[in-house]
PDB file of N, CA and C in Angstrom:
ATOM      1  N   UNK A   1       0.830  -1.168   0.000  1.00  0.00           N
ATOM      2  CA  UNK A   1       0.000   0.000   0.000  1.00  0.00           C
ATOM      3  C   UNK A   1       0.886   1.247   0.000  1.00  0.00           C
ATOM      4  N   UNK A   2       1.699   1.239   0.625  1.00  0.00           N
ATOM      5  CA  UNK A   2       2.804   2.132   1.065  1.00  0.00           C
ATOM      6  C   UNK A   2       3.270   2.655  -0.294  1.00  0.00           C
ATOM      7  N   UNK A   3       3.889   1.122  -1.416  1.00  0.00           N
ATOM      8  CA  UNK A   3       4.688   1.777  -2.421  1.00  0.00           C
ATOM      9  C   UNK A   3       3.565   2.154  -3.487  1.00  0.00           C
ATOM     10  N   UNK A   4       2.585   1.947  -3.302  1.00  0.00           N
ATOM     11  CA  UNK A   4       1.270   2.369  -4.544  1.00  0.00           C
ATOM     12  C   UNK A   4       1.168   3.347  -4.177  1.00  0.00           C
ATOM     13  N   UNK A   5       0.772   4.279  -2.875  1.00  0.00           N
ATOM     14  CA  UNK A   5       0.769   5.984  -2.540  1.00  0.00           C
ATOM     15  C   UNK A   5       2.145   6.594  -2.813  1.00  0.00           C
ATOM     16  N   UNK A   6       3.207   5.778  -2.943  1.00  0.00           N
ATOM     17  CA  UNK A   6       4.430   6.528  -3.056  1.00  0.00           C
ATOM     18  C   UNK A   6       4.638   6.426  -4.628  1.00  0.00           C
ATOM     19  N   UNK A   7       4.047   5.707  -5.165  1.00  0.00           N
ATOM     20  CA  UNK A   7       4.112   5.771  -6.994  1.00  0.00           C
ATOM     21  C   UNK A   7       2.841   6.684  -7.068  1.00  0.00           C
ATOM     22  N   UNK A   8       1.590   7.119  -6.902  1.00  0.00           N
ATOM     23  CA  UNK A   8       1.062   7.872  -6.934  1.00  0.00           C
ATOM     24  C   UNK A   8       1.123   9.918  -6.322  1.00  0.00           C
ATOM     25  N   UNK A   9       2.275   9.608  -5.725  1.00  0.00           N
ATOM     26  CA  UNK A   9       2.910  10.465  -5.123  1.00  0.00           C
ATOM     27  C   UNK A   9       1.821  11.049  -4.113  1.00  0.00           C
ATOM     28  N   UNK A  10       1.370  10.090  -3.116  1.00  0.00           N
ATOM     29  CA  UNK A  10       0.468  10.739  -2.128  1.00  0.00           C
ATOM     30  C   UNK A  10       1.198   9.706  -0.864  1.00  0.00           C
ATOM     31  N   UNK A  11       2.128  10.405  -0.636  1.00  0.00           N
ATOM     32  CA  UNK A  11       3.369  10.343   0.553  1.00  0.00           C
ATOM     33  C   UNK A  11       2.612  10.334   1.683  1.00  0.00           C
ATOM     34  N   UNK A  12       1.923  11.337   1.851  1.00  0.00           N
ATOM     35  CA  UNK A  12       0.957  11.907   3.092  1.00  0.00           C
ATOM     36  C   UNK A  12       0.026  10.444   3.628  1.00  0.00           C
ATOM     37  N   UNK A  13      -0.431   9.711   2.129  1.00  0.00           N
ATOM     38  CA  UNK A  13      -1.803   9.290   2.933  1.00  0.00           C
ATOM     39  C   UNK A  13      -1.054   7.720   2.959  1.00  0.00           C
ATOM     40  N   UNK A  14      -0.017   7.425   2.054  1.00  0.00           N
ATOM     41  CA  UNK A  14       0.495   5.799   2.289  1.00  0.00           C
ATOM     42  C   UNK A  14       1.003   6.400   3.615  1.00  0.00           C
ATOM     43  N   UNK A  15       1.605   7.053   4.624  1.00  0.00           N
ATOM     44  CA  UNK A  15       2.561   6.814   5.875  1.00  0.00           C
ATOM     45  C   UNK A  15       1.076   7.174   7.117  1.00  0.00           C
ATOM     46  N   UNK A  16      -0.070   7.335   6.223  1.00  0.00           N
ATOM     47  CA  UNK A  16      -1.109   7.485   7.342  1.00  0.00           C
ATOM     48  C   UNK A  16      -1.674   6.426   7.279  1.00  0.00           C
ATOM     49  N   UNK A  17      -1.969   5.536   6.018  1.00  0.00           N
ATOM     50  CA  UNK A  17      -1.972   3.921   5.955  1.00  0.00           C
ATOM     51  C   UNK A  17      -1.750   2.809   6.581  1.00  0.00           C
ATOM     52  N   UNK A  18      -0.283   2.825   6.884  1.00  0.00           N
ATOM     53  CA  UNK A  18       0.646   2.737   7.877  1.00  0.00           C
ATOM     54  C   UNK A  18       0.786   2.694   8.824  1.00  0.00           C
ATOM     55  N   UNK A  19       0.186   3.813   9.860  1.00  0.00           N
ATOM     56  CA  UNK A  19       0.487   3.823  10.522  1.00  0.00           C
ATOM     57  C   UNK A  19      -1.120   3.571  11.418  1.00  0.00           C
ATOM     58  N   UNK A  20      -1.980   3.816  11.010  1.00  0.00           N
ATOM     59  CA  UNK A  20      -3.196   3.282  11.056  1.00  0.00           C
ATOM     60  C   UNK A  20      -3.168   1.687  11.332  1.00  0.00           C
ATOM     61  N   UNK A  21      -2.412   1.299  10.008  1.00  0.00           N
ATOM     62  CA  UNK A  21      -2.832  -0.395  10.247  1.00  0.00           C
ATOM     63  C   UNK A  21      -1.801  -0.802  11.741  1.00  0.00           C
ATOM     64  N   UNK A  22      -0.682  -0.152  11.931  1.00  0.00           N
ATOM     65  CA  UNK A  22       0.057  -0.269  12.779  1.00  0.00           C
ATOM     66  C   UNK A  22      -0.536  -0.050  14.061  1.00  0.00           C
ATOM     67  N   UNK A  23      -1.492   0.602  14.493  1.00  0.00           N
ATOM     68  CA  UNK A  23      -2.128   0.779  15.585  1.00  0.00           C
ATOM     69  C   UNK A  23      -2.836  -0.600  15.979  1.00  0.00           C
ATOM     70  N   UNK A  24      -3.473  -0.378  15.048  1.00  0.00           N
ATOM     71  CA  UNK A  24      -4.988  -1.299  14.901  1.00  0.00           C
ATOM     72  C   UNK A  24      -4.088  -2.826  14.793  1.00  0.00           C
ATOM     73  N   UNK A  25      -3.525  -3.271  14.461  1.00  0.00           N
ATOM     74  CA  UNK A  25      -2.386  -4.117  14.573  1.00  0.00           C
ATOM     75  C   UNK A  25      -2.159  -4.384  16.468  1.00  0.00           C
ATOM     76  N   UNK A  26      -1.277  -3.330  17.169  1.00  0.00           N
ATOM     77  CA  UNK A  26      -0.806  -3.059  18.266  1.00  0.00           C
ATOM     78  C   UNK A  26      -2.343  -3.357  18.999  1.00  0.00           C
ATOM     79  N   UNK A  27      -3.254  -2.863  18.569  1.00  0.00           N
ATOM     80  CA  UNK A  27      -4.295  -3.026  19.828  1.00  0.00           C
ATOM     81  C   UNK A  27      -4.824  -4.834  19.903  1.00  0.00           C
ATOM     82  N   UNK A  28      -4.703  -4.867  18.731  1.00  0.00           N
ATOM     83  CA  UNK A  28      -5.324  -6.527  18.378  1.00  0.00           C
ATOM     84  C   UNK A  28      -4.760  -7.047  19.208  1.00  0.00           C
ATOM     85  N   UNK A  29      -2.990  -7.239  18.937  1.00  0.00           N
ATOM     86  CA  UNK A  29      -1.994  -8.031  19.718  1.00  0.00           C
ATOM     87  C   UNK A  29      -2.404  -7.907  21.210  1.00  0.00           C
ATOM     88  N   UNK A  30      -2.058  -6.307  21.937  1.00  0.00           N
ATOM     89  CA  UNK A  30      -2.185  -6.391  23.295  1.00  0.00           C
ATOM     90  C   UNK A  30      -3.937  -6.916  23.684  1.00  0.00           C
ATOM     91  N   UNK A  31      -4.491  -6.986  23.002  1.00  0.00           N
ATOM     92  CA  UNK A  31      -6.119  -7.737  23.375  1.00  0.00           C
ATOM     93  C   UNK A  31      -6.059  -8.963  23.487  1.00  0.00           C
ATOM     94  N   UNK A  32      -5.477  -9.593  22.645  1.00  0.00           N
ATOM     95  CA  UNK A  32      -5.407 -10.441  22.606  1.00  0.00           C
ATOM     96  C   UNK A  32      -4.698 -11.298  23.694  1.00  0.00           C
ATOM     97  N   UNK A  33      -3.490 -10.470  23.840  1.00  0.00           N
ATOM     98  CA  UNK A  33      -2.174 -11.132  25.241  1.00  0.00           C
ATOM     99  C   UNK A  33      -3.345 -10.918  26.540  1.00  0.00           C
ATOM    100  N   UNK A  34      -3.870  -9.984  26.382  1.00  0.00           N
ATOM    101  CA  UNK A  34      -4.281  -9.600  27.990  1.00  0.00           C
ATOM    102  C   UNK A  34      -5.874 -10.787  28.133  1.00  0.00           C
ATOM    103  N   UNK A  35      -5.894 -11.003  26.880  1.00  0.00           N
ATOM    104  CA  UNK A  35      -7.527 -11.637  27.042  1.00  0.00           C
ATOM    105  C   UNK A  35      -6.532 -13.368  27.173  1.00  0.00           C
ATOM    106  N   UNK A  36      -5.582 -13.982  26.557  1.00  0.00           N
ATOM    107  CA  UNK A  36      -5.121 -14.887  26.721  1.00  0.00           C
ATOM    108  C   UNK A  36      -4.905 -15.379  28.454  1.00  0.00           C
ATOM    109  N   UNK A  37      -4.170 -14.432  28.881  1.00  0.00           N
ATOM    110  CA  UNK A  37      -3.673 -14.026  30.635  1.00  0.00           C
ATOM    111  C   UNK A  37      -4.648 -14.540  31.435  1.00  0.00           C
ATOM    112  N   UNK A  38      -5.555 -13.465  31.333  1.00  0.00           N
ATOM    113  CA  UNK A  38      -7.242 -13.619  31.756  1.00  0.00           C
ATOM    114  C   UNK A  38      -7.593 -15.029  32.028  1.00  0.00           C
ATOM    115  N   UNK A  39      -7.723 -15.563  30.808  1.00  0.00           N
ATOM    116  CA  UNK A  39      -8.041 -17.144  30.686  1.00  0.00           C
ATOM    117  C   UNK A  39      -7.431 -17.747  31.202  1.00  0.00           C
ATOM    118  N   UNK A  40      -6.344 -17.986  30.959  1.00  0.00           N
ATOM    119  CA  UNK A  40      -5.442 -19.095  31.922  1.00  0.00           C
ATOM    120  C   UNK A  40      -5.745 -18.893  33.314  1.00  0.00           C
ATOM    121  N   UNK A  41      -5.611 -17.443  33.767  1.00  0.00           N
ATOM    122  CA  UNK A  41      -5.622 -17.767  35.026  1.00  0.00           C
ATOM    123  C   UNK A  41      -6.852 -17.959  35.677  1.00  0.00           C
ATOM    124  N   UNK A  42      -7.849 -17.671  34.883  1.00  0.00           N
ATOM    125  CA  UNK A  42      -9.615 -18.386  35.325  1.00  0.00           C
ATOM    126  C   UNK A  42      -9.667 -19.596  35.212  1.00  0.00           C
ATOM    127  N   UNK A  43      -8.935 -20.430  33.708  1.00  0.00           N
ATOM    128  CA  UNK A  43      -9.183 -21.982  34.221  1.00  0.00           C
ATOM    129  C   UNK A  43      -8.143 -22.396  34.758  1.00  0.00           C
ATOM    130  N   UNK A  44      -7.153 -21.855  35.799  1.00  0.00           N
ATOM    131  CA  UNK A  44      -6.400 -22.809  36.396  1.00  0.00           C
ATOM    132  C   UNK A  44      -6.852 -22.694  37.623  1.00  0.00           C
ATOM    133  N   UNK A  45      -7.671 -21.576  37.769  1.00  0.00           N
ATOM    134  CA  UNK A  45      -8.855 -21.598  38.849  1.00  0.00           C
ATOM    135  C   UNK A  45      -9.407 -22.997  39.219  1.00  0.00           C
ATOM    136  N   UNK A  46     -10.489 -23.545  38.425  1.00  0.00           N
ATOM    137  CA  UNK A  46     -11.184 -24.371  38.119  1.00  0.00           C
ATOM    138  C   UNK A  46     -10.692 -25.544  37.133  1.00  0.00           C
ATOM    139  N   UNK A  47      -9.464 -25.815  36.601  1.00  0.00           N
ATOM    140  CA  UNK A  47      -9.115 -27.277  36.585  1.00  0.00           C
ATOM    141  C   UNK A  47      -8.161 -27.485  37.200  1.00  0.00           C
ATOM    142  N   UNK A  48      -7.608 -28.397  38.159  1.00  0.00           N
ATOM    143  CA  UNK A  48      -6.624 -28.596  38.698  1.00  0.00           C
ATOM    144  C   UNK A  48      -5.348 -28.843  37.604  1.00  0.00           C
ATOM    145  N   UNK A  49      -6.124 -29.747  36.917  1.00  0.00           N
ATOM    146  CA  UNK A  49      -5.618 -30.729  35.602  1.00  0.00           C
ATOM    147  C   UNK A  49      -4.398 -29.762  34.821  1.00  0.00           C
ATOM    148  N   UNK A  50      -5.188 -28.430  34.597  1.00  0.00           N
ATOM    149  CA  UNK A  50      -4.471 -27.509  33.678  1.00  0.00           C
ATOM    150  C   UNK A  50      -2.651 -27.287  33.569  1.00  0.00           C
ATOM    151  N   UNK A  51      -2.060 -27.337  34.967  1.00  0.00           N
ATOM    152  CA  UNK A  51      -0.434 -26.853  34.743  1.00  0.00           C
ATOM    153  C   UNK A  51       0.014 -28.086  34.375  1.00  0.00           C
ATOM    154  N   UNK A  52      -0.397 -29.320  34.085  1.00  0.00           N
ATOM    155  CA  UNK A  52       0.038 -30.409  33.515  1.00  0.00           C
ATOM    156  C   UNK A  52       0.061 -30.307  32.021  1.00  0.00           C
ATOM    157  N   UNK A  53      -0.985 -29.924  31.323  1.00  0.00           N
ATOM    158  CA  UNK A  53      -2.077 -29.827  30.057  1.00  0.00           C
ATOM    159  C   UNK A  53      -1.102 -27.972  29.490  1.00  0.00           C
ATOM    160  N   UNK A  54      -0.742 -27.299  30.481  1.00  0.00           N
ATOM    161  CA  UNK A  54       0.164 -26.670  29.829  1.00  0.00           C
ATOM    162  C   UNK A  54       1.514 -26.667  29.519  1.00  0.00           C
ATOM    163  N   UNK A  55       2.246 -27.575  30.623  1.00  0.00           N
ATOM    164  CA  UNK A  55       3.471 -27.970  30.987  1.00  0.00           C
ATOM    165  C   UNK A  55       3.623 -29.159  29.584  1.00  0.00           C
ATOM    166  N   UNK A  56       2.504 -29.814  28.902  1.00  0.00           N
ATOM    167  CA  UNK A  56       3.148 -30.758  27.846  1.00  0.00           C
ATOM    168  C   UNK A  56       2.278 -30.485  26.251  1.00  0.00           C
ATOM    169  N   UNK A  57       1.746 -29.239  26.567  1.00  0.00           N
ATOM    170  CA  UNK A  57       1.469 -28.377  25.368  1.00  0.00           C
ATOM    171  C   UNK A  57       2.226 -28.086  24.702  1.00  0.00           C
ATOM    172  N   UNK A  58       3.960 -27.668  24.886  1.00  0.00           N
ATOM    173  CA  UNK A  58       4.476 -27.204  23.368  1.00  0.00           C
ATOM    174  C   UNK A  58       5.691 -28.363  23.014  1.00  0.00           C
ATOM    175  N   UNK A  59       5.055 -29.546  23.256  1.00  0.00           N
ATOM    176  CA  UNK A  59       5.444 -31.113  22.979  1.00  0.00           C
ATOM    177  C   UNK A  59       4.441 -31.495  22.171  1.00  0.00           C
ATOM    178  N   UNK A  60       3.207 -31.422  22.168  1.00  0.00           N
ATOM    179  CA  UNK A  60       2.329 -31.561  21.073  1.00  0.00           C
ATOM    180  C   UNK A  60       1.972 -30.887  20.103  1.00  0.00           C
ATOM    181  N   UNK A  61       2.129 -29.322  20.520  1.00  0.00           N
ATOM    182  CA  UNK A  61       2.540 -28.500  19.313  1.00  0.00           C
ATOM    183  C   UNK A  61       3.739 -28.912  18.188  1.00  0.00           C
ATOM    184  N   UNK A  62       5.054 -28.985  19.247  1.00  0.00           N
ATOM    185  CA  UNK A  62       5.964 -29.101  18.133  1.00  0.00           C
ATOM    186  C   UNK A  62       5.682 -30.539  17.022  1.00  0.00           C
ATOM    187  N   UNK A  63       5.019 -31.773  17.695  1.00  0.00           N
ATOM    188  CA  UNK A  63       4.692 -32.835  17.515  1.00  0.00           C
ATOM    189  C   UNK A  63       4.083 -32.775  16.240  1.00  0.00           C
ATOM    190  N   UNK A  64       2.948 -31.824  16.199  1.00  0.00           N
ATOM    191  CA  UNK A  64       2.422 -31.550  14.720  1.00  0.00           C
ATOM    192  C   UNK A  64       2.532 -30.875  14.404  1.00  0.00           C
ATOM    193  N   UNK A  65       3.267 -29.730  14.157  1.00  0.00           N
ATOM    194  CA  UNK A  65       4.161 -29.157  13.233  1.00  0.00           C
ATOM    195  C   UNK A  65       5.036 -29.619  12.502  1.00  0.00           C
ATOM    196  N   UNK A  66       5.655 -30.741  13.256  1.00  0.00           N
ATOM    197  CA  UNK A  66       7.085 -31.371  12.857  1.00  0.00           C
ATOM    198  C   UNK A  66       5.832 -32.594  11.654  1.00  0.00           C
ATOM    199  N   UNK A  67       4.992 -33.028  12.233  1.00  0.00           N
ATOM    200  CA  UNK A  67       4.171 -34.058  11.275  1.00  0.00           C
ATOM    201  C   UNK A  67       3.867 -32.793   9.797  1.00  0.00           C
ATOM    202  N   UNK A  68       3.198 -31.977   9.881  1.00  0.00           N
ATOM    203  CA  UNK A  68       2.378 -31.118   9.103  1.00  0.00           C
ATOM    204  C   UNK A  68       4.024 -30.769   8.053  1.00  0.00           C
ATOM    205  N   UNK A  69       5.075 -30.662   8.683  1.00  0.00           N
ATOM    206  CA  UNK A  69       6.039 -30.446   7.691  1.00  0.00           C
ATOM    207  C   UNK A  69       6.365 -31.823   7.270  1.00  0.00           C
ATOM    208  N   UNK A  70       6.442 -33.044   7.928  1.00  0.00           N
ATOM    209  CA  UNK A  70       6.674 -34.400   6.956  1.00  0.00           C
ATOM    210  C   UNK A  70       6.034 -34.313   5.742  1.00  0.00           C
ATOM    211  N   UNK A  71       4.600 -34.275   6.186  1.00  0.00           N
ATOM    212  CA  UNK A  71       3.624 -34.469   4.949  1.00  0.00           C
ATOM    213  C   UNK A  71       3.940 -33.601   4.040  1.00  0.00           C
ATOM    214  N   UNK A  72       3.752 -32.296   4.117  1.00  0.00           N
ATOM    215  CA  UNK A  72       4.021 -31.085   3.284  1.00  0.00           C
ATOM    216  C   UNK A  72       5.172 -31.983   2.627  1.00  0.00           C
ATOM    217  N   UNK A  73       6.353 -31.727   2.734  1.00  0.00           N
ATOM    218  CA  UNK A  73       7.528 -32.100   2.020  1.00  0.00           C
ATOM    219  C   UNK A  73       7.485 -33.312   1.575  1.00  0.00           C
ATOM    220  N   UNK A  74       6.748 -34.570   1.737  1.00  0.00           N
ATOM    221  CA  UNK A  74       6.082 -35.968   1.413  1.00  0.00           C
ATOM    222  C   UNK A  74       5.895 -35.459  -0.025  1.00  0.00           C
ATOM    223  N   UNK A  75       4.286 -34.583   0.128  1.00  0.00           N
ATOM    224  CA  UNK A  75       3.743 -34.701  -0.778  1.00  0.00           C
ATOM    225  C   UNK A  75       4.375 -33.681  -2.071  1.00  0.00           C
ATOM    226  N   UNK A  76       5.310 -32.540  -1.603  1.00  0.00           N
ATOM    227  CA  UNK A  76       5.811 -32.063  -2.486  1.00  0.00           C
ATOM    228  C   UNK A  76       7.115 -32.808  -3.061  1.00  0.00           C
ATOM    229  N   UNK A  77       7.996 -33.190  -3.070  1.00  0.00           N
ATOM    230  CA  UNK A  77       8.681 -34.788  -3.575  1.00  0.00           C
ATOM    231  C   UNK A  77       7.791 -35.378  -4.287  1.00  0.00           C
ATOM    232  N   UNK A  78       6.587 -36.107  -3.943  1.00  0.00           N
ATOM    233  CA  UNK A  78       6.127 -36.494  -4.760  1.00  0.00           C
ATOM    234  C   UNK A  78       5.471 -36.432  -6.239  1.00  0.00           C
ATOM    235  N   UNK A  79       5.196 -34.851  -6.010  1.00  0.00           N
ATOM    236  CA  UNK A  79       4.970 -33.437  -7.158  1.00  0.00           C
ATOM    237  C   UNK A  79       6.051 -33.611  -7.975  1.00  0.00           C
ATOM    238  N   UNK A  80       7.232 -34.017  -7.883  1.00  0.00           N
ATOM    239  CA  UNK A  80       8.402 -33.182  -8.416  1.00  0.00           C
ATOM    240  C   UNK A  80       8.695 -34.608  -9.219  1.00  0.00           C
ATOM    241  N   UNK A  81       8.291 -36.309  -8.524  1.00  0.00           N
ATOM    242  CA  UNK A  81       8.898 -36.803  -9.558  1.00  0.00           C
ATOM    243  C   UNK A  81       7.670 -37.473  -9.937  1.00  0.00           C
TER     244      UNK A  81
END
């Protein structure tokens, strides 16, 4: 967007573009962190279960990621011959 107002030579409104989405960006993120926070610490309220269920959460994350890239690269190899 930036370089289409700057080839149109309206400098003014691509760096107000910008900086707009950059806000609105910034507020999403911190809403999001603070509404994440929130949660956890309401259900660790009410499941005991939870610091276990978070403690082996980014073992099952990486778990399928690491699968989701086998396949991906599986099936692209297979594309190629």
């Amino acid at each position: 967007m930036l370089l289409l107002c700057l080839q149109m030579k309206k400098i003014a409104l691509g760096a107000m573009l910008v900086l707009c989405f950059s806000i609105g960006l910034a507020l999403t993120m911190v809403s999001a962190g603070v509404l994440a926070a929130l949660s956890v610490k309401h259900v660790s309220k009410r499941w005991t279960g939870f610091s276990v269920f978070a403690q082996r959460a980014p073992y099952f994350s990486g778990s399928l990621m690491l699968l989701v890239g086998v396949y991906l690269g599986y099936h692209g190899l297979h594309a190629l011959f």
